[in-house]
C-alpha atoms as a PDB file:
ATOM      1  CA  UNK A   1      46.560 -59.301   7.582  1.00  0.00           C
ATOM      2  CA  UNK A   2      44.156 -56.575   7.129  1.00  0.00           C
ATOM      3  CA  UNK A   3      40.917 -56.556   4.663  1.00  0.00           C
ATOM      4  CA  UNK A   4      41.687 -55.884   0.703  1.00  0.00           C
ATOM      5  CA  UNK A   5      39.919 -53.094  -1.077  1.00  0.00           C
ATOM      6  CA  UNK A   6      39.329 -54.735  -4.699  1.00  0.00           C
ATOM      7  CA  UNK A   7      39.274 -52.343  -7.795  1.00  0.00           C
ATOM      8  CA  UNK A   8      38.624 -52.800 -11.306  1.00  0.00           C
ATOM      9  CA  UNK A   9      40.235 -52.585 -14.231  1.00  0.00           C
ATOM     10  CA  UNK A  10      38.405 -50.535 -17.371  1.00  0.00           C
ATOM     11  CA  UNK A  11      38.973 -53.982 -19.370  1.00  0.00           C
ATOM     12  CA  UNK A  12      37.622 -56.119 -16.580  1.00  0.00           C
ATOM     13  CA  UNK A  13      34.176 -53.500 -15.665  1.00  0.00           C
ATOM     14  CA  UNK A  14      33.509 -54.025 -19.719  1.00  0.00           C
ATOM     15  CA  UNK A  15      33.914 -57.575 -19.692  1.00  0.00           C
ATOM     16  CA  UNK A  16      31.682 -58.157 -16.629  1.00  0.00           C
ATOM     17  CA  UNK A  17      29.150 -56.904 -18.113  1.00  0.00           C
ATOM     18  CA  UNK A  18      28.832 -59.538 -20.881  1.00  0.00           C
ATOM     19  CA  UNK A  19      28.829 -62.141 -18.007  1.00  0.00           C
ATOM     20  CA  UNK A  20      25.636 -64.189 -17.816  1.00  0.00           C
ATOM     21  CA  UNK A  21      23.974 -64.058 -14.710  1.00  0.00           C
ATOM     22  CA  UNK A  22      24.144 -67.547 -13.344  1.00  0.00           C
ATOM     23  CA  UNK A  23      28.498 -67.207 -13.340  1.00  0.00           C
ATOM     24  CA  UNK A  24      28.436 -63.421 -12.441  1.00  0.00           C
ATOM     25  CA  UNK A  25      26.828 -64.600  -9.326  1.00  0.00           C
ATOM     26  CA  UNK A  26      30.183 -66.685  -8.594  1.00  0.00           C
ATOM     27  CA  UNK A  27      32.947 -64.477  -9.998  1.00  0.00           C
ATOM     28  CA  UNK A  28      31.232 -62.087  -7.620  1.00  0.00           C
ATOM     29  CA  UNK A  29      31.169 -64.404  -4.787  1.00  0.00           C
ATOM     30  CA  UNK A  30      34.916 -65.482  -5.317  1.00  0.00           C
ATOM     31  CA  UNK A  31      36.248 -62.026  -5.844  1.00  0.00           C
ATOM     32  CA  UNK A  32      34.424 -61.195  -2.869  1.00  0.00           C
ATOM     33  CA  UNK A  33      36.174 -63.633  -1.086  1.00  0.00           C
ATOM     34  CA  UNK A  34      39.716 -62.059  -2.234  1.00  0.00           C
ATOM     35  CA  UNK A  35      39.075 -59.369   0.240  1.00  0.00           C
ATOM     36  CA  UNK A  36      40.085 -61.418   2.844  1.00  0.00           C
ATOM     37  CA  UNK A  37      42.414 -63.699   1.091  1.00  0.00           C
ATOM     38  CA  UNK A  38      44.309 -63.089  -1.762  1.00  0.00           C
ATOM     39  CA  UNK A  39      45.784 -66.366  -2.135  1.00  0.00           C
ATOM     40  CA  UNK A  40      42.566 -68.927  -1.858  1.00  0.00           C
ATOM     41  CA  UNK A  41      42.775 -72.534  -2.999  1.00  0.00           C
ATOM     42  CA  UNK A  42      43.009 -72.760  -6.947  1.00  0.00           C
ATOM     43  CA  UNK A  43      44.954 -69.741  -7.345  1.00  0.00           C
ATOM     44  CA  UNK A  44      47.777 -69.653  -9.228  1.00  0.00           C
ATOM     45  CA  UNK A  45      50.335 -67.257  -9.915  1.00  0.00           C
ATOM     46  CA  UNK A  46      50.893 -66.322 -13.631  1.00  0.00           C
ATOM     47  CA  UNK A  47      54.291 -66.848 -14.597  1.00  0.00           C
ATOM     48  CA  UNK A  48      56.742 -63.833 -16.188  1.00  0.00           C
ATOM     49  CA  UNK A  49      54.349 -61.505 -13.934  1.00  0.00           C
ATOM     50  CA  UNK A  50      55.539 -60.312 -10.497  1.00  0.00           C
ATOM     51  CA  UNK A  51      51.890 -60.045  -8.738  1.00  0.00           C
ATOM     52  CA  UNK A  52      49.629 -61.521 -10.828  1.00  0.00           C
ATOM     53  CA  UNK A  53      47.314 -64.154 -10.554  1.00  0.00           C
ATOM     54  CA  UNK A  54      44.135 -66.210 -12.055  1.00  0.00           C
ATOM     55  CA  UNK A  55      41.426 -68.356 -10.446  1.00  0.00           C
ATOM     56  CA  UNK A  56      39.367 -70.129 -12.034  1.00  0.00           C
ATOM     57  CA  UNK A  57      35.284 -70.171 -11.989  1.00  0.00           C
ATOM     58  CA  UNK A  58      34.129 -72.408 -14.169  1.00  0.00           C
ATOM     59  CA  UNK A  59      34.817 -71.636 -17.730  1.00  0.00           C
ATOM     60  CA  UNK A  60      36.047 -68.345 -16.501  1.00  0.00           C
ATOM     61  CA  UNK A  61      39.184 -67.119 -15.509  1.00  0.00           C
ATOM     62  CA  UNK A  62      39.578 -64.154 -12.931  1.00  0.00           C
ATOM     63  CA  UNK A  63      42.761 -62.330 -13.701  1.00  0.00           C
ATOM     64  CA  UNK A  64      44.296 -60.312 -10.771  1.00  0.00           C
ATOM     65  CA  UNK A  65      47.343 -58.158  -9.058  1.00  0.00           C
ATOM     66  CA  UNK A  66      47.634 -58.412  -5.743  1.00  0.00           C
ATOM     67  CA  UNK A  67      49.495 -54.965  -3.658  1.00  0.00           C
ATOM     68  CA  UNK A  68      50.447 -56.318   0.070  1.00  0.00           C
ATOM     69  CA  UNK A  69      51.690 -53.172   0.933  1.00  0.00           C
ATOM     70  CA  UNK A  70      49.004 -51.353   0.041  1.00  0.00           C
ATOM     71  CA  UNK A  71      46.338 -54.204   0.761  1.00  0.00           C
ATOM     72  CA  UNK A  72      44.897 -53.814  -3.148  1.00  0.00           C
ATOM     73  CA  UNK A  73      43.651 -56.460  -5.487  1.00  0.00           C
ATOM     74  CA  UNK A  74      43.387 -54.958  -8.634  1.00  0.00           C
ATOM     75  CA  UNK A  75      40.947 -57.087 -11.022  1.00  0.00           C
ATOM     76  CA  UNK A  76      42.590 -57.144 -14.379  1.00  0.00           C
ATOM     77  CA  UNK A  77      40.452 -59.069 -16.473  1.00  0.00           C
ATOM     78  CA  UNK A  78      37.499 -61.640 -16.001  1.00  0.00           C
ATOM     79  CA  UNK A  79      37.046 -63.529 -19.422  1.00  0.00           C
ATOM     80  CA  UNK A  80      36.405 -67.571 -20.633  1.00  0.00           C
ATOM     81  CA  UNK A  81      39.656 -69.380 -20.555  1.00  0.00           C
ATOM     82  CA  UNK A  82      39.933 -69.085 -24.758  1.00  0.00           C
ATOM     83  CA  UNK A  83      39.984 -65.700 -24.587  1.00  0.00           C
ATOM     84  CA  UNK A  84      42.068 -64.423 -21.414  1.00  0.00           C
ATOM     85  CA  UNK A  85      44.918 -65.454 -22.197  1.00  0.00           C
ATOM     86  CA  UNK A  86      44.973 -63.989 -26.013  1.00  0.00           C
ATOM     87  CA  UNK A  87      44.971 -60.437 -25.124  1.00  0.00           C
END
């Protein structure tokens, strides 16, 4: 399995803004970590979706799509765990 290339979502660059520093610097280290697996420990796949998927940091919740075929992970949305899942 090849290296992913990870985009963003518009939703998920606004909301990563708002992220205080001390978690941004572990969202960023997990997503980071996606590029080579898209399926780490603590992922789970979101059900009634065909390719999506959430991990948890913290309070946080990483929202994601992941393309095999075309070896994407698109970020959807990176919020707290009250508020991803309200949208």
């Amino acid at each position: 399995m090849g290296k992913y290339k990870i985009d963003y979502s518009r939703i998920a660059k606004k909301n990563i803004a708002k992220i205080p520093t001390n978690y941004l610097k572990k969202i960023i280290q997990h997503i980071d970590e996606l590029e080579n697996n898209p399926y780490p420990n603590g992922s789970k796949k979101l059900v009634g979706f065909e390719n999506v998927y959430r991990l948890r940091v913290g309070t946080y919740r990483i929202v994601y799509e992941v393309h095999n075929k075309e070896l994407v992970i698109i970020i959807i949305d990176i919020d707290v765990r009250g508020n991803i899942y309200n949208k």
